[in-house]
N, C-alpha and C. Protein backbone atom coordinates (compact mmCIF):
# COMPACT_ATOMS: atom_id res chain seq x y z
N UNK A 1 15.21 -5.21 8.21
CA UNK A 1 14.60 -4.07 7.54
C UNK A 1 13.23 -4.40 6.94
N UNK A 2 12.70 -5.97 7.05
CA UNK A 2 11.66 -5.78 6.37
C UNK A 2 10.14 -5.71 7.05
N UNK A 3 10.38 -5.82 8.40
CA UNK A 3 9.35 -5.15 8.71
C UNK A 3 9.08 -3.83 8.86
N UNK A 4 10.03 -3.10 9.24
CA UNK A 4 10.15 -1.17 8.80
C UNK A 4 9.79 -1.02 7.47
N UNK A 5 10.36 -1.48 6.77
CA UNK A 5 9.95 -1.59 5.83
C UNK A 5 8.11 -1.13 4.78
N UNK A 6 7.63 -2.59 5.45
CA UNK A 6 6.75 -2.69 5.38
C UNK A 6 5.84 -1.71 5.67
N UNK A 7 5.80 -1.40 6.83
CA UNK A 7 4.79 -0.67 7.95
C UNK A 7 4.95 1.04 7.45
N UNK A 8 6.37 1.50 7.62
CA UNK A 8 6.57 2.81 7.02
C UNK A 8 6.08 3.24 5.91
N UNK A 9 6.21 2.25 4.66
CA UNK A 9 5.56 2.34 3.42
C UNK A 9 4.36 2.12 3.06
N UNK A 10 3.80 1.02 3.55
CA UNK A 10 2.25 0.87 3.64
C UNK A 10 1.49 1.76 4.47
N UNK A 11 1.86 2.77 5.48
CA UNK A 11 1.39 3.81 6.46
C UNK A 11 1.48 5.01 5.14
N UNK A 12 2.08 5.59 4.50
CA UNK A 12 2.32 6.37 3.55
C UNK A 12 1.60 5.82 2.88
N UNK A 13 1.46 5.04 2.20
CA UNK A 13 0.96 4.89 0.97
C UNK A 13 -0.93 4.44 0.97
N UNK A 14 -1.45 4.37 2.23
CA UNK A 14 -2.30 4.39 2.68
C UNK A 14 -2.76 6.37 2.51
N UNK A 15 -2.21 7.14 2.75
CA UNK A 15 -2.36 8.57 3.02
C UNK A 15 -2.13 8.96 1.30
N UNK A 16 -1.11 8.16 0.06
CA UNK A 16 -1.33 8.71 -0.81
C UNK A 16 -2.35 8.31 -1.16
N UNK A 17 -2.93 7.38 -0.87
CA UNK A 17 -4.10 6.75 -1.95
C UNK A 17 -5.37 7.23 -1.53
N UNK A 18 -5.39 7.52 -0.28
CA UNK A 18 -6.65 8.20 0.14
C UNK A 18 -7.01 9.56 -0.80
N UNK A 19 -5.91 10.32 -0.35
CA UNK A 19 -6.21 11.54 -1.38
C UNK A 19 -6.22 11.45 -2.47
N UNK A 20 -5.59 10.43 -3.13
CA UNK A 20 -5.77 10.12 -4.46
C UNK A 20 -7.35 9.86 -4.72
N UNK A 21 -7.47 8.93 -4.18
CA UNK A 21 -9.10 8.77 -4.63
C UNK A 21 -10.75 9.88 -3.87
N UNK A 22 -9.79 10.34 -2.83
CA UNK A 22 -10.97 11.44 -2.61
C UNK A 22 -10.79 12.65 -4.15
N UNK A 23 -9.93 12.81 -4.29
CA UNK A 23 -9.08 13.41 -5.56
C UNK A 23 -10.46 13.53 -6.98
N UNK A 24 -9.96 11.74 -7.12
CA UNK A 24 -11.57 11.20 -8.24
C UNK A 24 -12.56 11.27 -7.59
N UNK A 25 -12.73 11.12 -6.50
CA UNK A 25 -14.30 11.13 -6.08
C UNK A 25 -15.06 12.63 -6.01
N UNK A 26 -14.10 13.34 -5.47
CA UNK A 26 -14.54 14.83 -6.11
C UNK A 26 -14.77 15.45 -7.43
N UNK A 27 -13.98 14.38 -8.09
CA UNK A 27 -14.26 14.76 -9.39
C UNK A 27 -13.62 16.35 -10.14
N UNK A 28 -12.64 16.68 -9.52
CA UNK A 28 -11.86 18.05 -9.73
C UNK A 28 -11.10 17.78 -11.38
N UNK A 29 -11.14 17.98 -12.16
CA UNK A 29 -11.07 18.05 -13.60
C UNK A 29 -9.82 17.61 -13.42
N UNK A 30 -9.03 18.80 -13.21
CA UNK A 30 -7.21 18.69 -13.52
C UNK A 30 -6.79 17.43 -12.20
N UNK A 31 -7.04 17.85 -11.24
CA UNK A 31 -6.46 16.86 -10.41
C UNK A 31 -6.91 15.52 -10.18
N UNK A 32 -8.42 15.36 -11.37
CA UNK A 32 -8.50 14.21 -11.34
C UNK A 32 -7.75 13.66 -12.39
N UNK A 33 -7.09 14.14 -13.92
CA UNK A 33 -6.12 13.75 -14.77
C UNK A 33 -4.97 13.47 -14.01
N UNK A 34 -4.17 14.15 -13.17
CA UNK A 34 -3.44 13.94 -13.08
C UNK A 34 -3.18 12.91 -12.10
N UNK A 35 -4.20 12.29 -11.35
CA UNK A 35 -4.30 10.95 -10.52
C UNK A 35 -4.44 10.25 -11.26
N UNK A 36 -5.27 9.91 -12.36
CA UNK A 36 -5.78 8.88 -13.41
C UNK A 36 -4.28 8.66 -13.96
N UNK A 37 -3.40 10.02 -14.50
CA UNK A 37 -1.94 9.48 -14.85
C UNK A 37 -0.85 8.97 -14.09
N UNK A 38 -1.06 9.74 -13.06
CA UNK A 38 -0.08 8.41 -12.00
C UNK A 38 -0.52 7.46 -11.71
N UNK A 39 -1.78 6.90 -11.53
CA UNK A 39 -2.18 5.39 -11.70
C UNK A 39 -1.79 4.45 -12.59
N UNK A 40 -1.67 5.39 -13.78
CA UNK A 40 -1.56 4.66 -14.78
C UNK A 40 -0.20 4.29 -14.93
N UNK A 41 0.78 5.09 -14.77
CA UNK A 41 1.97 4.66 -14.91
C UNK A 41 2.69 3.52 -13.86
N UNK A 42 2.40 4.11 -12.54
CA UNK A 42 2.52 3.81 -11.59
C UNK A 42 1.88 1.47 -11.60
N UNK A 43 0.40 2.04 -11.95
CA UNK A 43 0.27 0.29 -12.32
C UNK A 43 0.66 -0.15 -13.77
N UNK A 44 0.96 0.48 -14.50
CA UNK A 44 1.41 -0.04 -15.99
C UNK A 44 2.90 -0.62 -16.09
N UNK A 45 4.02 -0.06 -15.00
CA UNK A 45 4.84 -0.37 -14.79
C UNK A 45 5.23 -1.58 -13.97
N UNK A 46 6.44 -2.65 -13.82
CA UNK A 46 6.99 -3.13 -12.65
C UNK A 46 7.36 -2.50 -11.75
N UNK A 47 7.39 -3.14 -10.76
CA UNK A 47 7.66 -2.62 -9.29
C UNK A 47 9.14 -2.41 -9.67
N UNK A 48 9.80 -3.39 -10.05
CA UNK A 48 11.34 -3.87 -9.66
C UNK A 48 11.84 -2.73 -10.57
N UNK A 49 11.35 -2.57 -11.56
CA UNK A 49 11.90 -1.50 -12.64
C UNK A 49 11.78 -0.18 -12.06
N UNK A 50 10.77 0.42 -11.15
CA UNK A 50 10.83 1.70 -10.48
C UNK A 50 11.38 1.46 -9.45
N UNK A 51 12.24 0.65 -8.95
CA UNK A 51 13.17 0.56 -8.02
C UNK A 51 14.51 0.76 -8.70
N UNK A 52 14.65 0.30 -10.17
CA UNK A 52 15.39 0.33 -10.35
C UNK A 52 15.77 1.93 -10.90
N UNK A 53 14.67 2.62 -11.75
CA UNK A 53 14.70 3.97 -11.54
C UNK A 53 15.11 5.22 -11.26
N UNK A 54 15.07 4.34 -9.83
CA UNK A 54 14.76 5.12 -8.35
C UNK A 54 16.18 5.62 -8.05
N UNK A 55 16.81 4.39 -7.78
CA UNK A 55 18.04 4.31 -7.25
C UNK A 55 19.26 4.36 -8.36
N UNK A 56 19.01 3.38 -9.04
CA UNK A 56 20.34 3.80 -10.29
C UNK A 56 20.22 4.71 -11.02
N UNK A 57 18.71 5.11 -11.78
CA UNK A 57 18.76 6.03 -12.91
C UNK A 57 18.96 7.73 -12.14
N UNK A 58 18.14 7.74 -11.39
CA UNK A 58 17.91 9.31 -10.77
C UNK A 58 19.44 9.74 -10.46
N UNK A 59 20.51 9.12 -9.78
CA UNK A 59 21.90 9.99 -9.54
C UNK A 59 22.11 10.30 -10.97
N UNK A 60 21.39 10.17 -12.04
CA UNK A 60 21.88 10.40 -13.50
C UNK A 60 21.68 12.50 -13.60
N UNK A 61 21.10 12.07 -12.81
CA UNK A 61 20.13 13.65 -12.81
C UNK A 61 20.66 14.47 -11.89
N UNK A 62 21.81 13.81 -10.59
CA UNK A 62 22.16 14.71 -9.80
C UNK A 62 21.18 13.88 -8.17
N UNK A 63 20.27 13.18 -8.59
CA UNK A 63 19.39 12.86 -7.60
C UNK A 63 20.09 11.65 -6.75
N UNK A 64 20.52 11.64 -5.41
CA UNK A 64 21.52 10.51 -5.25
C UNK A 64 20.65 9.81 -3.61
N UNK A 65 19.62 9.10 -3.62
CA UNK A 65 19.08 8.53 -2.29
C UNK A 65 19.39 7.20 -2.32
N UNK A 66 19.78 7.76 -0.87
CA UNK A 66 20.33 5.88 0.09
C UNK A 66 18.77 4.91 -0.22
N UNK A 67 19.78 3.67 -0.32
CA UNK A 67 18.86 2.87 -0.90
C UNK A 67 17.64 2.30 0.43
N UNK A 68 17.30 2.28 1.54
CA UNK A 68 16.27 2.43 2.05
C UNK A 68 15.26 3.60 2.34
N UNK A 69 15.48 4.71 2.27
CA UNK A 69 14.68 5.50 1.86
C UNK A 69 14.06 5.75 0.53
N UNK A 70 15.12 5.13 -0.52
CA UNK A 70 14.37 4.73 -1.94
C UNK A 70 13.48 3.87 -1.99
N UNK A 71 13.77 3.02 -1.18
CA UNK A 71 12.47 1.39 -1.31
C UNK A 71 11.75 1.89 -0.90
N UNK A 72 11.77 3.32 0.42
CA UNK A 72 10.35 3.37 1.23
C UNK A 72 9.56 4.18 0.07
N UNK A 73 10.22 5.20 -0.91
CA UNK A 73 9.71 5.99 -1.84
C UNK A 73 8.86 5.22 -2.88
N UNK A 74 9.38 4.54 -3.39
CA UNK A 74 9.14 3.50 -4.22
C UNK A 74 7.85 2.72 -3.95
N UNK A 75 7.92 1.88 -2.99
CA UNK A 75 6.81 0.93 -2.87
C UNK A 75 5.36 2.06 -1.70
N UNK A 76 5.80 3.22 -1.50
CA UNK A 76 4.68 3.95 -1.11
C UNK A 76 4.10 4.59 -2.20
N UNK A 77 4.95 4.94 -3.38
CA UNK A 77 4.34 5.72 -4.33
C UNK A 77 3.14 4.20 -5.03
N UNK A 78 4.16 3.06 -5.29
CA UNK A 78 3.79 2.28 -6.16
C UNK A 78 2.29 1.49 -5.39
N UNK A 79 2.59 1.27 -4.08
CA UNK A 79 1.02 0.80 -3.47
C UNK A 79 -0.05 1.88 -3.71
N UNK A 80 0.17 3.15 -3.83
CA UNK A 80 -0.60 4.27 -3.28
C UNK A 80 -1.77 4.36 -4.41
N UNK A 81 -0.87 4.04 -5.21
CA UNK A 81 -1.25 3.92 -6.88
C UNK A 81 -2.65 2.76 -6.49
N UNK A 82 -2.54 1.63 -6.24
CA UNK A 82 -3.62 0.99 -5.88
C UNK A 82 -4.43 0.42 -4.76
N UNK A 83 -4.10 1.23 -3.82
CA UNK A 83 -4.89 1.47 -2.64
C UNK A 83 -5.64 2.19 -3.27
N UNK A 84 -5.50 3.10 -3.88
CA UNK A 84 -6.25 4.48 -4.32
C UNK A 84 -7.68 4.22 -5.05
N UNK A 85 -7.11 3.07 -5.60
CA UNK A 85 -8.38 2.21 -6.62
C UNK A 85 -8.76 1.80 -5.98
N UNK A 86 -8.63 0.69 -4.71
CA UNK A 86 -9.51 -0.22 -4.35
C UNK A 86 -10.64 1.21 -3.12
N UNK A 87 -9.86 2.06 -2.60
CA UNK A 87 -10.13 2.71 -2.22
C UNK A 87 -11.59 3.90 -2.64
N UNK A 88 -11.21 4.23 -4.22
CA UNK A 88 -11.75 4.70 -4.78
C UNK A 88 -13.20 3.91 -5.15
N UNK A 89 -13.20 2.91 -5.37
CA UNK A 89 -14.34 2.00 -5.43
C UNK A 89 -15.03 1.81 -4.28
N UNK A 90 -14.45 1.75 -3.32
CA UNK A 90 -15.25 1.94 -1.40
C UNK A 90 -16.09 2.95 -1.52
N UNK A 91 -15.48 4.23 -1.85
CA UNK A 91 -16.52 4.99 -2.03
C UNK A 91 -17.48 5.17 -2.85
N UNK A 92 -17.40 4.63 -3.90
CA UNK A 92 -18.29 5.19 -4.54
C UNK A 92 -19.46 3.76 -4.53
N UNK A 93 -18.75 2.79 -3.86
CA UNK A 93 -20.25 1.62 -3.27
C UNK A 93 -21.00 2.61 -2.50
N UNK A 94 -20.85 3.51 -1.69
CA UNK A 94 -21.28 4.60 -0.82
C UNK A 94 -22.52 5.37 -1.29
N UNK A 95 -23.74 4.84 -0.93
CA UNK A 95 -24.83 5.63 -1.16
C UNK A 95 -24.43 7.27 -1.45
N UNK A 96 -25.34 7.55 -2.36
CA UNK A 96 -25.05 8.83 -2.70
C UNK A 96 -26.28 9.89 -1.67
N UNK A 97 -27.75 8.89 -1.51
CA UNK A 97 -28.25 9.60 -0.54
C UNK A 97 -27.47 10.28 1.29
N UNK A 98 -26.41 9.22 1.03
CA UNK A 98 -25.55 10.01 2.81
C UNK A 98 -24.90 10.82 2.24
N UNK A 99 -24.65 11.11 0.76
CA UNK A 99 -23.87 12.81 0.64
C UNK A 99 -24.44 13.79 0.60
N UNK A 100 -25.83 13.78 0.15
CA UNK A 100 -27.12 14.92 0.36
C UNK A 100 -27.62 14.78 1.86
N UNK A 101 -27.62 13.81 2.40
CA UNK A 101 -28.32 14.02 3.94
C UNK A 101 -26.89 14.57 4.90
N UNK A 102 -25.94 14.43 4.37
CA UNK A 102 -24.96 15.73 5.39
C UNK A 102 -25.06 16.75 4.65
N UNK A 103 -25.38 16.95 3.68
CA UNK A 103 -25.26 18.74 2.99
C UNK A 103 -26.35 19.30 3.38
N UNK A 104 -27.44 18.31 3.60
CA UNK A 104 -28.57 18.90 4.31
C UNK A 104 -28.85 19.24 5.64
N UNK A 105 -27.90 18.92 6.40
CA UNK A 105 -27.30 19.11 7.93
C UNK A 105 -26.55 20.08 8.40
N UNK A 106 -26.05 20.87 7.23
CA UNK A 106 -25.47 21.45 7.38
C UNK A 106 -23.55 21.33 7.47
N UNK A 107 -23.09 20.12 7.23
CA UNK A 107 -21.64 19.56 6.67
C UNK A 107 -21.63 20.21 5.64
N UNK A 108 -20.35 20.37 5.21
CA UNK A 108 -19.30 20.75 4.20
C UNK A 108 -18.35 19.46 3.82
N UNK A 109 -17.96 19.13 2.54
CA UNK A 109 -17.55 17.69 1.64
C UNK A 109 -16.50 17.23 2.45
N UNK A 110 -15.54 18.03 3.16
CA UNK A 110 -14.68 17.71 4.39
C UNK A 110 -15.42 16.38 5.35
N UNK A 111 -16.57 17.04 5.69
CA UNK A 111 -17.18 16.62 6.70
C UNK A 111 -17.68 15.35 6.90
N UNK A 112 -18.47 15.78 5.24
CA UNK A 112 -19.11 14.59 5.18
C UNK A 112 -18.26 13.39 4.97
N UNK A 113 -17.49 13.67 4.24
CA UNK A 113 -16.39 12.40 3.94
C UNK A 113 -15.38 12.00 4.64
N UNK A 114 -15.28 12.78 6.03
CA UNK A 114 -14.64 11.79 7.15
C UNK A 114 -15.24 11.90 7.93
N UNK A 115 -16.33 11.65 8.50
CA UNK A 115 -17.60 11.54 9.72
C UNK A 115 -18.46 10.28 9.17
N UNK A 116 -18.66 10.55 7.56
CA UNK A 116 -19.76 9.71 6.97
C UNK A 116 -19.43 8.66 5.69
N UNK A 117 -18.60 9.09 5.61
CA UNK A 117 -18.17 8.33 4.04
C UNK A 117 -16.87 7.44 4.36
N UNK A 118 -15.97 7.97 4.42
CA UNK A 118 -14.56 7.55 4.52
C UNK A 118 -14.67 5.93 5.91
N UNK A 119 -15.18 6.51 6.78
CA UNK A 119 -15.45 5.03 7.49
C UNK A 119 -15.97 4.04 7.18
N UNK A 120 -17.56 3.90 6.54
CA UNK A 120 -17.52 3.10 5.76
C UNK A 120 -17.17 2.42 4.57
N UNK A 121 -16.39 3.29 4.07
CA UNK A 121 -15.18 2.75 2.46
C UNK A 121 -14.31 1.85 3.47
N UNK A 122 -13.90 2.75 4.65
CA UNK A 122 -12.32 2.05 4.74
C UNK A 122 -12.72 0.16 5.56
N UNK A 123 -13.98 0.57 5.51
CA UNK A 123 -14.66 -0.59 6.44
C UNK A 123 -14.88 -2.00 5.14
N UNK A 124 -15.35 -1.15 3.67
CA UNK A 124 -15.66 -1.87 2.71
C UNK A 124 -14.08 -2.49 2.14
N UNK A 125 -13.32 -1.15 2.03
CA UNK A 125 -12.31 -2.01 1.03
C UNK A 125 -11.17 -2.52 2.20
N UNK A 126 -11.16 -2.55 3.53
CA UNK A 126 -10.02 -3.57 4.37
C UNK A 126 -9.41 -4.93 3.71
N UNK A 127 -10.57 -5.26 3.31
CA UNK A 127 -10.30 -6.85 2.94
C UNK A 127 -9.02 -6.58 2.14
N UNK A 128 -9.33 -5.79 0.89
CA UNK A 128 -8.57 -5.61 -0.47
C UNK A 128 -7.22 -5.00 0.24
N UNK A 129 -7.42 -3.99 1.04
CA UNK A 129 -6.31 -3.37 1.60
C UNK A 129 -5.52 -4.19 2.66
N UNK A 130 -6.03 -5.61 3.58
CA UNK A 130 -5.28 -6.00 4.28
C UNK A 130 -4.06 -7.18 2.96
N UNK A 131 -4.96 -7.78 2.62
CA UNK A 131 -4.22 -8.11 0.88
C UNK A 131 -2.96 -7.34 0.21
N UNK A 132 -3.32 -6.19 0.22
CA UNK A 132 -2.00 -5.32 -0.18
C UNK A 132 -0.72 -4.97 0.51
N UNK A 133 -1.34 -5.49 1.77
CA UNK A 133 -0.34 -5.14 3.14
C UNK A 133 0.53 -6.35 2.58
N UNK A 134 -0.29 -7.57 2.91
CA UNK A 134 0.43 -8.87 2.87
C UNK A 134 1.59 -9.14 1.44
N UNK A 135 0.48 -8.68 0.76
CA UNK A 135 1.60 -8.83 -0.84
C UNK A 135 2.60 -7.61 -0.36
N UNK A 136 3.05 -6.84 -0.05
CA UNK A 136 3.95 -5.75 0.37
C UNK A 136 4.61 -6.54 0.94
N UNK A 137 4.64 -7.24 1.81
CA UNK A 137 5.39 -8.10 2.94
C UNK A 137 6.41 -8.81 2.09
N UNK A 138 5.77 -9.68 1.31
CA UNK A 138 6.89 -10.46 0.13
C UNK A 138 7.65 -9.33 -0.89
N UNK A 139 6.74 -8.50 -1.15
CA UNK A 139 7.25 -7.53 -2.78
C UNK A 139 8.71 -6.78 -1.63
N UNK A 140 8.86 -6.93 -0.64
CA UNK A 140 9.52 -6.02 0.06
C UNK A 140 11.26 -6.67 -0.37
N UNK A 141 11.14 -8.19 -0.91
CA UNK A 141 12.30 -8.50 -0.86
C UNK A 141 12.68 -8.40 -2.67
N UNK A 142 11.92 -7.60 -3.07
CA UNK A 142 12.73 -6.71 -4.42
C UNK A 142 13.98 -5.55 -3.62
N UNK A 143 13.66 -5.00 -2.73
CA UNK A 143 14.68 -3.75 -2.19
C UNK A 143 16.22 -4.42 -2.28
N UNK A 144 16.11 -5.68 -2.54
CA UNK A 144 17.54 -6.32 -2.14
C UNK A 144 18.00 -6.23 -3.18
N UNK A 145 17.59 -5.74 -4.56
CA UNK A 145 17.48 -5.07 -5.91
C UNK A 145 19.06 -4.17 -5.56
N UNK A 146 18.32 -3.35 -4.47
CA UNK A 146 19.31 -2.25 -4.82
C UNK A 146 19.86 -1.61 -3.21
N UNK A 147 20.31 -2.88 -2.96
CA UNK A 147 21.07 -3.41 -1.76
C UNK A 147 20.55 -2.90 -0.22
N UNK A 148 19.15 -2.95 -0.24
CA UNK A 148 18.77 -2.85 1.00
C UNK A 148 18.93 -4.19 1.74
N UNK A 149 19.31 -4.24 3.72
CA UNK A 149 19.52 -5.49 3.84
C UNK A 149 18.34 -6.02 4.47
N UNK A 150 17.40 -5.85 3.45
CA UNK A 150 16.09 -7.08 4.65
C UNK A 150 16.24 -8.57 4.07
N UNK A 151 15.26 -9.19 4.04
CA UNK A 151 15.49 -10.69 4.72
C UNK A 151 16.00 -11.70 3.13
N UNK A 152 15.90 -11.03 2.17
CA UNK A 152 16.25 -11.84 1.06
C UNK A 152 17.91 -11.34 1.03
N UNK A 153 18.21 -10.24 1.39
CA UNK A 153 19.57 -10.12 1.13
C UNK A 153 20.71 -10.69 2.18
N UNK A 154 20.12 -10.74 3.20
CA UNK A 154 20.77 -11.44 4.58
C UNK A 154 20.84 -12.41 4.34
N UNK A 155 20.09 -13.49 3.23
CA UNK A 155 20.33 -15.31 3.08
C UNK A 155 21.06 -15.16 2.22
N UNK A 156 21.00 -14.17 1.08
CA UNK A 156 22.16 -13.97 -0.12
C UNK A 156 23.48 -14.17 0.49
N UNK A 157 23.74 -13.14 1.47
CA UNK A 157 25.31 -12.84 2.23
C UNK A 157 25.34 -14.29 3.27
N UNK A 158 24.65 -14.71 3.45
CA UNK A 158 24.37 -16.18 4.77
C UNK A 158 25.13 -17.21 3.58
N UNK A 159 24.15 -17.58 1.93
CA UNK A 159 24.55 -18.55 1.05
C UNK A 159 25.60 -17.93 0.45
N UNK A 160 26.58 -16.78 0.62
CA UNK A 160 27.57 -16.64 0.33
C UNK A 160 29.14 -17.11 0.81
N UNK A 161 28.60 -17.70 2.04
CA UNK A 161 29.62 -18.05 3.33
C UNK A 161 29.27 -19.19 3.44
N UNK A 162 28.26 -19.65 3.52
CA UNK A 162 27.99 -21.23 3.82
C UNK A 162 27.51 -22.13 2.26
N UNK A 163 27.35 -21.16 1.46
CA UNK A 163 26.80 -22.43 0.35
C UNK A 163 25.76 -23.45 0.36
N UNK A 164 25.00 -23.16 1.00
CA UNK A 164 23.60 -23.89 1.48
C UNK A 164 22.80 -23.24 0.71
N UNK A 165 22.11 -23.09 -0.60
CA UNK A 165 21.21 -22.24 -0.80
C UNK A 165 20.03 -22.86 -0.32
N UNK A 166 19.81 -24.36 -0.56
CA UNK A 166 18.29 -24.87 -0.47
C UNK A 166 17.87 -24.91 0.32
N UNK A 167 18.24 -25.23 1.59
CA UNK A 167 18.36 -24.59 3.28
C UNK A 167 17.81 -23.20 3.37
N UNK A 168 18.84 -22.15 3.26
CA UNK A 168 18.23 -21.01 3.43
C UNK A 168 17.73 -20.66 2.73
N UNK A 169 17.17 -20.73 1.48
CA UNK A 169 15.89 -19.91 0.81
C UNK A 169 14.91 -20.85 1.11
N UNK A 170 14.71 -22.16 1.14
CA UNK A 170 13.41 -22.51 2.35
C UNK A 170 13.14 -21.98 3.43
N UNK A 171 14.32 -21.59 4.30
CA UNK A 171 14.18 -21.08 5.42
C UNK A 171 13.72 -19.54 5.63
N UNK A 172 13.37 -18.91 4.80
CA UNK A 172 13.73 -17.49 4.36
C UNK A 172 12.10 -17.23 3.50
N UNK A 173 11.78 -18.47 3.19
CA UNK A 173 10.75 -18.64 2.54
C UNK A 173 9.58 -18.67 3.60
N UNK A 174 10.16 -19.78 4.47
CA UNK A 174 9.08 -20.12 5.89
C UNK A 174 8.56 -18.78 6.67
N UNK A 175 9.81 -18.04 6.83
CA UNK A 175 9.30 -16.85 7.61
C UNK A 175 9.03 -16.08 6.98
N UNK A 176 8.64 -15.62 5.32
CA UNK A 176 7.65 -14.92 4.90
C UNK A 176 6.42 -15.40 5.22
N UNK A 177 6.28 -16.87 5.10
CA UNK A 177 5.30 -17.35 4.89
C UNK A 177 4.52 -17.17 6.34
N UNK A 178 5.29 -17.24 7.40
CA UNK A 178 4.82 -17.02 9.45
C UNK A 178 4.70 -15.66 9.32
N UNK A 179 5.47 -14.41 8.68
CA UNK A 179 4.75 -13.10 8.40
C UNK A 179 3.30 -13.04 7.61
N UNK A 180 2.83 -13.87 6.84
CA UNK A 180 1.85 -13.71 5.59
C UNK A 180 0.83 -14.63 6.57
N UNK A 181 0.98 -15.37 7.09
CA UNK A 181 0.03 -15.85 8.36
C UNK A 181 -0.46 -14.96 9.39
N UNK A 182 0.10 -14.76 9.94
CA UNK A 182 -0.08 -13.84 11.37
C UNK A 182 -0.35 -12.67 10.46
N UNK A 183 -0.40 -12.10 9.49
CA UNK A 183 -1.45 -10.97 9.00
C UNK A 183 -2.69 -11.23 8.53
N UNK A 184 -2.97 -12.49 8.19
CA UNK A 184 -3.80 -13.01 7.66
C UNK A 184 -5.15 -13.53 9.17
N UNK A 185 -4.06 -14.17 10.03
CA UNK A 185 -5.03 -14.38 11.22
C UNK A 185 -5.64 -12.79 11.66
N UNK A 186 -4.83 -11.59 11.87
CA UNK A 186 -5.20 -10.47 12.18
C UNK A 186 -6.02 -9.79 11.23
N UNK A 187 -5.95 -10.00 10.24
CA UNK A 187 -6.95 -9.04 8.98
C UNK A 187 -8.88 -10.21 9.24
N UNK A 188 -8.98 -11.33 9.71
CA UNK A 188 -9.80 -12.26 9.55
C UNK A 188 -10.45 -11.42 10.99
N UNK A 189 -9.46 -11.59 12.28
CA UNK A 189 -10.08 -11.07 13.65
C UNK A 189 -10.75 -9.69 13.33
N UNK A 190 -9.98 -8.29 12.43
CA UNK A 190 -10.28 -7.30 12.77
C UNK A 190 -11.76 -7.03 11.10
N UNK A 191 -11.80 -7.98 10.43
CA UNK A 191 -12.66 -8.25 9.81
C UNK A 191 -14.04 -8.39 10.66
N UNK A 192 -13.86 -9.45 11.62
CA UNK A 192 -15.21 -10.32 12.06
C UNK A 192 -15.19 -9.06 12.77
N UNK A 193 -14.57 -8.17 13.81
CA UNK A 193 -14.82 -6.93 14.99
C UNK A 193 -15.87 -5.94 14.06
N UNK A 194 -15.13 -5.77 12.56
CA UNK A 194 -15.88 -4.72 11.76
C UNK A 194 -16.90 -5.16 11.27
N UNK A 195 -17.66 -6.49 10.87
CA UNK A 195 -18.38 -7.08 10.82
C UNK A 195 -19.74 -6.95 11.93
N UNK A 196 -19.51 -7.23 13.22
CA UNK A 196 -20.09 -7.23 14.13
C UNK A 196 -20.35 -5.98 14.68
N UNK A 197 -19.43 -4.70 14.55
CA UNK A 197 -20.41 -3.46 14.64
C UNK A 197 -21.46 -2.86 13.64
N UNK A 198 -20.90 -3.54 12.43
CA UNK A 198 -21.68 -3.37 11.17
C UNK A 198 -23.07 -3.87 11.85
N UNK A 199 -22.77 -4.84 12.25
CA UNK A 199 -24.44 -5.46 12.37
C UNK A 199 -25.32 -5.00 13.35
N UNK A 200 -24.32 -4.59 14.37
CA UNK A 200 -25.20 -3.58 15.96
C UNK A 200 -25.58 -2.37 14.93
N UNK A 201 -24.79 -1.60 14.42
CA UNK A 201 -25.62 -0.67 13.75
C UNK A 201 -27.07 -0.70 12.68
């Protein structure tokens, strides 16, 4: 489960944070309060504690979700929260003269900000955002919190039968660590690609 995991939630939470920070970057009064307050909570809090939330407190309310669709809720709301920031800062590195030279073209803020803006943010903040992917990769084995079975809970039930812990949580450790590599070689390749059109342009 923990690469579904991963990918499902970081794909979401990529889409909340965008709007979140086009949100502030528009600068819309109310809906920029009310992004500034889910940021705030959202990063003021632990992860593990809005998992815990999620899943134990909410059936309090009548609210009763299987515990992998909670983790995916959870760690999409909780990344989205700071994608949104690093996100939000992409843009606004963003010359302000390319938001008057599309209004002067005849674009509308739609336009301009996914033709002209939004590519180069998402070009600026990758770095920060391939980073968030990777830390997601490890934070993923909190879900075993609240009995999802990805890869920390499968050595739990493994050192429950065999009694080896130091074995398998090295072992368990290694292949986060061959996941946190091989994203790391791929965020460096698709870095230098974005790099190098940067520079033809």
């Amino acid at each position: 489960m923990t690469i579904p995991l991963t990918i499902i939630s970081f794909s979401i939470a990529m889409v909340i944070g965008t709007i979140t920070a086009l949100v502030q970057f528009a600068d819309v009064k109310i809906l920029k309060q009310i992004a500034r307050f889910y940021i705030w909570i959202i990063r003021g809090t632990p992860l593990l504690v809005q998992l815990l939330v999620v899943f134990f407190g909410l059936p309090n309310l009548g609210v009763v979700i299987d515990p992998f669709p909670a983790a995916i809720i959870v760690f999409s709301i909780n990344e989205g929260a700071y994608s949104a920031e690093t996100i939000r800062g992409a843009l606004e590195s963003i010359p302000k003269g390319q938001m008057e030279a599309g209004y002067c073209v005849g674009m509308n803020f739609m336009q301009i900000m996914t033709r002209i803006v939004l590519p180069q943010a998402f070009r600026t903040a990758f770095p920060s955002l391939s980073n968030s992917l990777i830390s997601m990769v490890k934070d993923t084995s909190l879900a075993a919190n609240i009995t999802v079975s990805e890869m920390l809970m499968v050595t739990q039930r493994i050192i429950a039968r065999t009694y080896q812990p130091l074995i398998l949580y090295i072992e368990v450790g290694l292949i986060y660590l061959i996941f946190s590599t091989v994203l790391t070689i791929v965020q460096r390749k698709v870095e230098e690609h974005l790099n190098s059109r940067g520079a033809q342009r």
